[in-house]
PDB file of N, CA and C in Angstrom:
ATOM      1  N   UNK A   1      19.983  -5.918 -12.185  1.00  0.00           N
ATOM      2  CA  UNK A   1      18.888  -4.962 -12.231  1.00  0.00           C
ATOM      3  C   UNK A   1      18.387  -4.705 -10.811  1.00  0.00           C
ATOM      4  N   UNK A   2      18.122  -3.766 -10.519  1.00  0.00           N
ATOM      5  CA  UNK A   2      17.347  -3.157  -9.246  1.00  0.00           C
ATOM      6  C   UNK A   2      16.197  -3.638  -8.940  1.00  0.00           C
ATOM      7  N   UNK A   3      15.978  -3.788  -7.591  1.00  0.00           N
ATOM      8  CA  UNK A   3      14.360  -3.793  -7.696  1.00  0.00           C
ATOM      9  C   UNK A   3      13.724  -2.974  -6.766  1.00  0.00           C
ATOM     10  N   UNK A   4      12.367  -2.772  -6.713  1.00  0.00           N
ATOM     11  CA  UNK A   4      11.381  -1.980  -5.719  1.00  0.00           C
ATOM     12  C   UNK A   4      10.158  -3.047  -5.672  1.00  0.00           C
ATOM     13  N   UNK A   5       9.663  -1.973  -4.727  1.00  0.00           N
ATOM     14  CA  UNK A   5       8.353  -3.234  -4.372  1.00  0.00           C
ATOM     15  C   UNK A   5       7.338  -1.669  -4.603  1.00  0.00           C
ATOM     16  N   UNK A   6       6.636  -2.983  -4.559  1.00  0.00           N
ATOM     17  CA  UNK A   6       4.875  -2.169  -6.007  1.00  0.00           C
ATOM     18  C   UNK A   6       3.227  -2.661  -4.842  1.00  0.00           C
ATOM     19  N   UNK A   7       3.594  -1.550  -4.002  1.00  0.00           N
ATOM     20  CA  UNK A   7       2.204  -1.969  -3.153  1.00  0.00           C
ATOM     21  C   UNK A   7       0.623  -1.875  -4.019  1.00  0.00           C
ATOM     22  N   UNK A   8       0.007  -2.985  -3.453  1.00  0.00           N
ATOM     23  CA  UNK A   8      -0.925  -3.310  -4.537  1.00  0.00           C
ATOM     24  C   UNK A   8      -2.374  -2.306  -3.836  1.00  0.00           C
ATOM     25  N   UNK A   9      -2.252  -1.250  -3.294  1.00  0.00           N
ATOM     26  CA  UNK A   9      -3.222  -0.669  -2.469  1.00  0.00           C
ATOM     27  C   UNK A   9      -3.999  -0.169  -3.565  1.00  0.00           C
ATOM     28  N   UNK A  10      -3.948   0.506  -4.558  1.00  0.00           N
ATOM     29  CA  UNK A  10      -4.707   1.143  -5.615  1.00  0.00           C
ATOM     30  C   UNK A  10      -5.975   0.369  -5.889  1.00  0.00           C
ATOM     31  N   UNK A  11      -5.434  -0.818  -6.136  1.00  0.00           N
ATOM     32  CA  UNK A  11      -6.286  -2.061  -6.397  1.00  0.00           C
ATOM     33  C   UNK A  11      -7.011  -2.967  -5.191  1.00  0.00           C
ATOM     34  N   UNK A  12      -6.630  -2.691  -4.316  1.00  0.00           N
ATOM     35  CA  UNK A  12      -7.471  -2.819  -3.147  1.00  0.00           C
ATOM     36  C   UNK A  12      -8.386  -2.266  -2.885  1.00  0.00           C
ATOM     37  N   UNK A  13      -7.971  -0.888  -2.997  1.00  0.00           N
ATOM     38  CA  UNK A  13      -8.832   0.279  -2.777  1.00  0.00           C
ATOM     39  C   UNK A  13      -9.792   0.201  -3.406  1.00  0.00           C
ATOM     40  N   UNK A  14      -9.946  -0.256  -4.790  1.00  0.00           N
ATOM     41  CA  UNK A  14     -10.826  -0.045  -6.107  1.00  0.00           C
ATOM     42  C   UNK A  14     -11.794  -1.257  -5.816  1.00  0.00           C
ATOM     43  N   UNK A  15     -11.215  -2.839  -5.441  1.00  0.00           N
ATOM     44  CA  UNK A  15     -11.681  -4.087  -5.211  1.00  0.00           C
ATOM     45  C   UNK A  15     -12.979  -3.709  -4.020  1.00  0.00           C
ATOM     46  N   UNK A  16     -12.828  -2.938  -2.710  1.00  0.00           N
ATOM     47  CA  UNK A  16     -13.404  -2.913  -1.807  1.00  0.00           C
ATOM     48  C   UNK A  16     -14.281  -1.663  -1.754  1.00  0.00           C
ATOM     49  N   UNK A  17     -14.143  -0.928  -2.831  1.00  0.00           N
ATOM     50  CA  UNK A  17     -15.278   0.238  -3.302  1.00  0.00           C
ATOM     51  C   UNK A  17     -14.999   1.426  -2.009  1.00  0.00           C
ATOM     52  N   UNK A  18     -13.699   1.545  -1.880  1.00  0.00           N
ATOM     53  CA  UNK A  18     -13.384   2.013  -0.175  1.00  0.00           C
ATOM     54  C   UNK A  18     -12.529   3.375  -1.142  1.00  0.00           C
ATOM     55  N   UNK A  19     -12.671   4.280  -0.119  1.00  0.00           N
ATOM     56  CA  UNK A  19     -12.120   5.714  -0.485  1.00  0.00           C
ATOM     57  C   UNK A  19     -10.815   5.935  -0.024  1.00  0.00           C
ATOM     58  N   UNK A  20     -10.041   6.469  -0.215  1.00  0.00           N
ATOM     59  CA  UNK A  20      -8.654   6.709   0.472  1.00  0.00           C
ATOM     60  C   UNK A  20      -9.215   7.383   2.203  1.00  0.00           C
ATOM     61  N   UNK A  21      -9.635   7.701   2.487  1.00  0.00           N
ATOM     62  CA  UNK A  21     -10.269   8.597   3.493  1.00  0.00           C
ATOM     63  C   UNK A  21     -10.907   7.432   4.312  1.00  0.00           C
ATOM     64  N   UNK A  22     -11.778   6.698   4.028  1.00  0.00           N
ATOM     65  CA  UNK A  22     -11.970   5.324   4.717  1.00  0.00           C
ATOM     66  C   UNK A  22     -10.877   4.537   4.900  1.00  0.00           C
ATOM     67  N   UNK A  23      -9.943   4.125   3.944  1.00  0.00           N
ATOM     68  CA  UNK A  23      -8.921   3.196   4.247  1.00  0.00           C
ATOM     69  C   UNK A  23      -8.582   3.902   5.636  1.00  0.00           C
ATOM     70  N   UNK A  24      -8.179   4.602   5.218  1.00  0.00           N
ATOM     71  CA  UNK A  24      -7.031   5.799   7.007  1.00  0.00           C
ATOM     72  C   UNK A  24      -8.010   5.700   7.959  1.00  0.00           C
ATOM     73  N   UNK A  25      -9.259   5.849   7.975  1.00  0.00           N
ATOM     74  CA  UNK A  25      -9.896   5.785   9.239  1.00  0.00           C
ATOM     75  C   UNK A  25     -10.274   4.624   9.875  1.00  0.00           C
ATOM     76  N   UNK A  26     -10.461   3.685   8.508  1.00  0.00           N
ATOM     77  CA  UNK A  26     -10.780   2.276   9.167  1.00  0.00           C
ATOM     78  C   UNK A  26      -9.203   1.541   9.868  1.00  0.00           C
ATOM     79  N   UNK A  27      -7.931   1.925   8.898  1.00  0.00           N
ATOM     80  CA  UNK A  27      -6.573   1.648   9.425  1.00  0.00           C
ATOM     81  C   UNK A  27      -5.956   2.325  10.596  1.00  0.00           C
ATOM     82  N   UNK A  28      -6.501   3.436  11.027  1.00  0.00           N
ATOM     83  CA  UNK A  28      -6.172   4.400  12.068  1.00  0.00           C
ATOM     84  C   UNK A  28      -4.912   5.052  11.363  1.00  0.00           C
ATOM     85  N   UNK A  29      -4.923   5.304  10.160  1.00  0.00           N
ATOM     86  CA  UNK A  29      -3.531   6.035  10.068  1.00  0.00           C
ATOM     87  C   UNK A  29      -3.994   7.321   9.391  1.00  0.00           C
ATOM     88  N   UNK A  30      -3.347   8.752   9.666  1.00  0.00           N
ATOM     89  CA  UNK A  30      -3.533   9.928   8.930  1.00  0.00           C
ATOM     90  C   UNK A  30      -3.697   9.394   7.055  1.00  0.00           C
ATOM     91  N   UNK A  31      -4.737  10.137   6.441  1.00  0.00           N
ATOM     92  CA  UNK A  31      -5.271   9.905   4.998  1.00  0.00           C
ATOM     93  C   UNK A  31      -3.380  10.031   4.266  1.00  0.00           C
ATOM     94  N   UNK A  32      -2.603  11.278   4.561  1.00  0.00           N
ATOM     95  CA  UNK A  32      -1.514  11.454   3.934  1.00  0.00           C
ATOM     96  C   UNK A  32      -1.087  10.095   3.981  1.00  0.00           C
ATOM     97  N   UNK A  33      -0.506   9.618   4.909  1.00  0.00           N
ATOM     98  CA  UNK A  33       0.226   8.418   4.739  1.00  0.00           C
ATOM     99  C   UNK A  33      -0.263   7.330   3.578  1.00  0.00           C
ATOM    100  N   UNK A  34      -1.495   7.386   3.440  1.00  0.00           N
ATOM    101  CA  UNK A  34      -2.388   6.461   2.446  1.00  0.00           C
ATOM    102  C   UNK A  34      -2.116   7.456   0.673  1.00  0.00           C
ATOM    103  N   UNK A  35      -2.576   8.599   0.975  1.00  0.00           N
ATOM    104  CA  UNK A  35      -1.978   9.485  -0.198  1.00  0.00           C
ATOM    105  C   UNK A  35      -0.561   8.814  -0.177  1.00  0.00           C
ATOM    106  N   UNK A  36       0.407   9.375   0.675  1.00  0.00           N
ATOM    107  CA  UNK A  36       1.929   9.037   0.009  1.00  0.00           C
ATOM    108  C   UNK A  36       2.230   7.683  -0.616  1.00  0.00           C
ATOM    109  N   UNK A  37       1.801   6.435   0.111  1.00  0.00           N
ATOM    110  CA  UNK A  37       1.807   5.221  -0.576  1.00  0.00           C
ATOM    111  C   UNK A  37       1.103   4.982  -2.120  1.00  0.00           C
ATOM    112  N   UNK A  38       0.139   5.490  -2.108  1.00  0.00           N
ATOM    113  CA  UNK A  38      -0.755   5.312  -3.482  1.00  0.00           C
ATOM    114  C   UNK A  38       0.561   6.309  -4.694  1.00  0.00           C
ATOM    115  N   UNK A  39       1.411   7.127  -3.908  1.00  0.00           N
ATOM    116  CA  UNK A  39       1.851   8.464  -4.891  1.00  0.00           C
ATOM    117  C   UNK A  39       3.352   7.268  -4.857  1.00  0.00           C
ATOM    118  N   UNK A  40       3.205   6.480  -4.748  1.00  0.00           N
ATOM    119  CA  UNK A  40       4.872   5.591  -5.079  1.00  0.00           C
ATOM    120  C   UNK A  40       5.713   6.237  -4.162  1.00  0.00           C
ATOM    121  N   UNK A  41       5.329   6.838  -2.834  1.00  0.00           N
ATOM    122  CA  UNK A  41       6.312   7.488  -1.652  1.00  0.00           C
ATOM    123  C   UNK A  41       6.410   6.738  -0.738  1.00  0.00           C
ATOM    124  N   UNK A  42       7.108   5.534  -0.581  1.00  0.00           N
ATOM    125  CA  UNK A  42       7.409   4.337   0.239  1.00  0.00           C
ATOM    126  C   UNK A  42       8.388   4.373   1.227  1.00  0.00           C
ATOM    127  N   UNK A  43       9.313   5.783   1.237  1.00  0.00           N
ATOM    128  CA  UNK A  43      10.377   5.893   2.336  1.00  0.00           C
ATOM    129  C   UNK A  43       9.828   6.036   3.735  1.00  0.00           C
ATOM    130  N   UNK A  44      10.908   4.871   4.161  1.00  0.00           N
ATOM    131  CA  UNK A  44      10.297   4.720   5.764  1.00  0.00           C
ATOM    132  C   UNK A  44       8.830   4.656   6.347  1.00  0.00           C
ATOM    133  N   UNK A  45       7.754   3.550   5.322  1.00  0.00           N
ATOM    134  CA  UNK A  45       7.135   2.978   5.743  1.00  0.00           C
ATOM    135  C   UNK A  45       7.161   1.507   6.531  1.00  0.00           C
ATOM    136  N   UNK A  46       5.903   2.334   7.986  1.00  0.00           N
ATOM    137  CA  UNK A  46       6.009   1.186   9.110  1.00  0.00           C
ATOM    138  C   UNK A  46       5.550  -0.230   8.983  1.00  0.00           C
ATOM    139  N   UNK A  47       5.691  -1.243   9.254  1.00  0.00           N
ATOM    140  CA  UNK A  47       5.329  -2.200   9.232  1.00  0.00           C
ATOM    141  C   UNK A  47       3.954  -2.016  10.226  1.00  0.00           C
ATOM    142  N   UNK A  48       4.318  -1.551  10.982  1.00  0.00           N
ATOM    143  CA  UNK A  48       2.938  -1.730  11.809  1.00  0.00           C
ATOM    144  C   UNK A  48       1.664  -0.942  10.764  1.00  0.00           C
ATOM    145  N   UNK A  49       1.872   0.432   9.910  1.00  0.00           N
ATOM    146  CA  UNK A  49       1.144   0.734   8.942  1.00  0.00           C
ATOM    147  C   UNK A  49       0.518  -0.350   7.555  1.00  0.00           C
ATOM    148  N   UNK A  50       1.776  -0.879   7.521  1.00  0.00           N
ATOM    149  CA  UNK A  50       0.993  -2.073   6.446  1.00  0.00           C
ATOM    150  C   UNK A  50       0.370  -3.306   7.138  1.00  0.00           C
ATOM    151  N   UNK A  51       0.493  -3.876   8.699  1.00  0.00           N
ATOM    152  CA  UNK A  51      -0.406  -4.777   8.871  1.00  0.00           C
ATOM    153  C   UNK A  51      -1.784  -4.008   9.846  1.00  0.00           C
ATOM    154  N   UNK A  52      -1.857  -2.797   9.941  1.00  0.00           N
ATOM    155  CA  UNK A  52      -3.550  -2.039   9.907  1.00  0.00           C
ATOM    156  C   UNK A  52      -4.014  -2.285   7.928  1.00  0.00           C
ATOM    157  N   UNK A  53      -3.418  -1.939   7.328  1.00  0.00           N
ATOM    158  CA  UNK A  53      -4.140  -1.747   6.083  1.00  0.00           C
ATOM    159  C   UNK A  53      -4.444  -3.305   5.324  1.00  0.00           C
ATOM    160  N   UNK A  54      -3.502  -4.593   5.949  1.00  0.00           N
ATOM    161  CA  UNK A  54      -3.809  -5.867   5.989  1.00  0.00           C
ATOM    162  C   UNK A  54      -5.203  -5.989   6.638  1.00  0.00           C
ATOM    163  N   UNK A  55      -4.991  -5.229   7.739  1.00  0.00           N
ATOM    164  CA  UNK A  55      -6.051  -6.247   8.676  1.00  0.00           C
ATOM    165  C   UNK A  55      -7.883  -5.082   8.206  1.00  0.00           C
ATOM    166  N   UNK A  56      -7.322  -4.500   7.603  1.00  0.00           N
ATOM    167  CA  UNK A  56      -8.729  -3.758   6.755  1.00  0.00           C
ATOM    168  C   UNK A  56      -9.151  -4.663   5.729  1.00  0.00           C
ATOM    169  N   UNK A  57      -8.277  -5.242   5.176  1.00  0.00           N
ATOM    170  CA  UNK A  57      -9.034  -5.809   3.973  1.00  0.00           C
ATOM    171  C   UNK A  57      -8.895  -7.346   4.283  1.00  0.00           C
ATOM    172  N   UNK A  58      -8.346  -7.715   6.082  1.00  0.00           N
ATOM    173  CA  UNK A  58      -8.305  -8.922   5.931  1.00  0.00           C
ATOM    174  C   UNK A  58      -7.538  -9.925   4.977  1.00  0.00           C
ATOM    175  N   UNK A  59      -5.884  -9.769   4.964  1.00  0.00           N
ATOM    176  CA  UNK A  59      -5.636  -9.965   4.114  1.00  0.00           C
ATOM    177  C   UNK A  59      -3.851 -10.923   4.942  1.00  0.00           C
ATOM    178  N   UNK A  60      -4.057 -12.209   4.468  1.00  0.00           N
ATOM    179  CA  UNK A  60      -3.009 -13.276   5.434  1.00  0.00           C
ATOM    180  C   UNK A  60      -1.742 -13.357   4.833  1.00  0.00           C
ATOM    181  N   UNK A  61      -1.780 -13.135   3.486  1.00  0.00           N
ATOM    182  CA  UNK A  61      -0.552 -13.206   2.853  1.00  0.00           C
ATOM    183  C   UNK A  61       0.235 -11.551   2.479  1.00  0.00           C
ATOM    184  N   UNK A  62       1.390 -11.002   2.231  1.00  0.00           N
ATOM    185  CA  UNK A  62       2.304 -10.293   1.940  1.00  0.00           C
ATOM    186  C   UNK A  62       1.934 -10.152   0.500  1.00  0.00           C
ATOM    187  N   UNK A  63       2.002 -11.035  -0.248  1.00  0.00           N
ATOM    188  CA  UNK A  63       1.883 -11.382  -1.319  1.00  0.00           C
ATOM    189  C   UNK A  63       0.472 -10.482  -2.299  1.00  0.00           C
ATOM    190  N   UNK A  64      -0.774  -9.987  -1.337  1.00  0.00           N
ATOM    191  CA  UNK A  64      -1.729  -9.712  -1.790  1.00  0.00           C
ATOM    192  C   UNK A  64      -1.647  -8.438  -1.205  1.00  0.00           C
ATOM    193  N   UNK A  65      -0.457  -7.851  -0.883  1.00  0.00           N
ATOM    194  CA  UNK A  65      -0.533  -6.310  -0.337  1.00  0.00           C
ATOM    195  C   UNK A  65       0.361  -5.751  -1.372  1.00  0.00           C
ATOM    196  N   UNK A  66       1.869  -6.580  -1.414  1.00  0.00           N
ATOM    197  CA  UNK A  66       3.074  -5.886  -2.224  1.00  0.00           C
ATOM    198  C   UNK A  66       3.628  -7.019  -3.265  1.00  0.00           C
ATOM    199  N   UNK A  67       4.398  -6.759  -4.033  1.00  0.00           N
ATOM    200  CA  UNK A  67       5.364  -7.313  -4.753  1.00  0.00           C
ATOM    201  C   UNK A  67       6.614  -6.731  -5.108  1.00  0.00           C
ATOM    202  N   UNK A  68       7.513  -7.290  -5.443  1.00  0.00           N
ATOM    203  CA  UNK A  68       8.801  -6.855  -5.949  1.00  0.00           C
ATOM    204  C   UNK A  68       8.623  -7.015  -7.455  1.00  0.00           C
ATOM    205  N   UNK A  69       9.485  -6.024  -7.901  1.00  0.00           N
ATOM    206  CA  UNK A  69       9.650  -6.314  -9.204  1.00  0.00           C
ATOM    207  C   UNK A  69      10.810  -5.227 -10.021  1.00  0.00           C
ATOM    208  N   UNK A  70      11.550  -5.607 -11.061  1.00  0.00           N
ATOM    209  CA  UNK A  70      12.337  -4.984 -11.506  1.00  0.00           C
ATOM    210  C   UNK A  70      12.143  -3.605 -12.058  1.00  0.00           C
ATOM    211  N   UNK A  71      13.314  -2.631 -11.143  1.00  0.00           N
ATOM    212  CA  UNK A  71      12.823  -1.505 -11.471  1.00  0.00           C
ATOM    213  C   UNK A  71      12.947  -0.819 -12.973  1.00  0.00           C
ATOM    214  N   UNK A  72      12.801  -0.335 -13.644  1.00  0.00           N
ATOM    215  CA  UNK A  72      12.843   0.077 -15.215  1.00  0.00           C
ATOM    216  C   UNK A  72      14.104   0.950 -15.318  1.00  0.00           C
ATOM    217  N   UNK A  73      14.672   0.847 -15.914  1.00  0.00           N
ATOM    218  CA  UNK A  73      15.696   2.170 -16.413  1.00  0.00           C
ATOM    219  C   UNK A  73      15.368   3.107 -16.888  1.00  0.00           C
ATOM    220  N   UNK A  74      15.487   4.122 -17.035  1.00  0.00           N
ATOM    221  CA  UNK A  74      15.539   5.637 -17.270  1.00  0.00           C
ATOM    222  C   UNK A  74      16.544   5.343 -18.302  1.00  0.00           C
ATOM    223  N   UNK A  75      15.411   5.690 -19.542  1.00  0.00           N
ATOM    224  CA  UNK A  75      16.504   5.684 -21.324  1.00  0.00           C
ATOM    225  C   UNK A  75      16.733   7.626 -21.800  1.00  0.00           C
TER     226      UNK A  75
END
């Protein structure tokens, strides 16, 4: 089975009462990039983009940003 990884930003976002529009400004990254991640558009995201959006919510582990998990089949 395939897998993808399932960034947990939605729920960050929601946890810290923070707007998509704050995340990007407090992360320094354009709001789109924060739109495309929330929209499951993960191609050729930077690492340096996911440890600004770590270091917004203060956050030491990988584990509390993303996960892997098996992707579903198309029946």
């Amino acid at each position: 089975m395939n897998k993808k990884v399932n960034l947990k930003l939605r729920d960050l976002i929601e946890e810290h009462g923070m707007t998509q529009k704050e995340l990007a400004t407090k992360a320094g990254v354009r709001e789109n990039t924060i739109s495309n991640l929330l929209k499951d558009n993960k191609q050729g995201v930077r690492f340096e983009t996911l440890a600004r959006i770590a270091s917004v919510f203060d956050l030491n582990d990988p584990n509390e940003l993303f996960e892997i998990v098996d992707e579903k089949e198309n029946s």
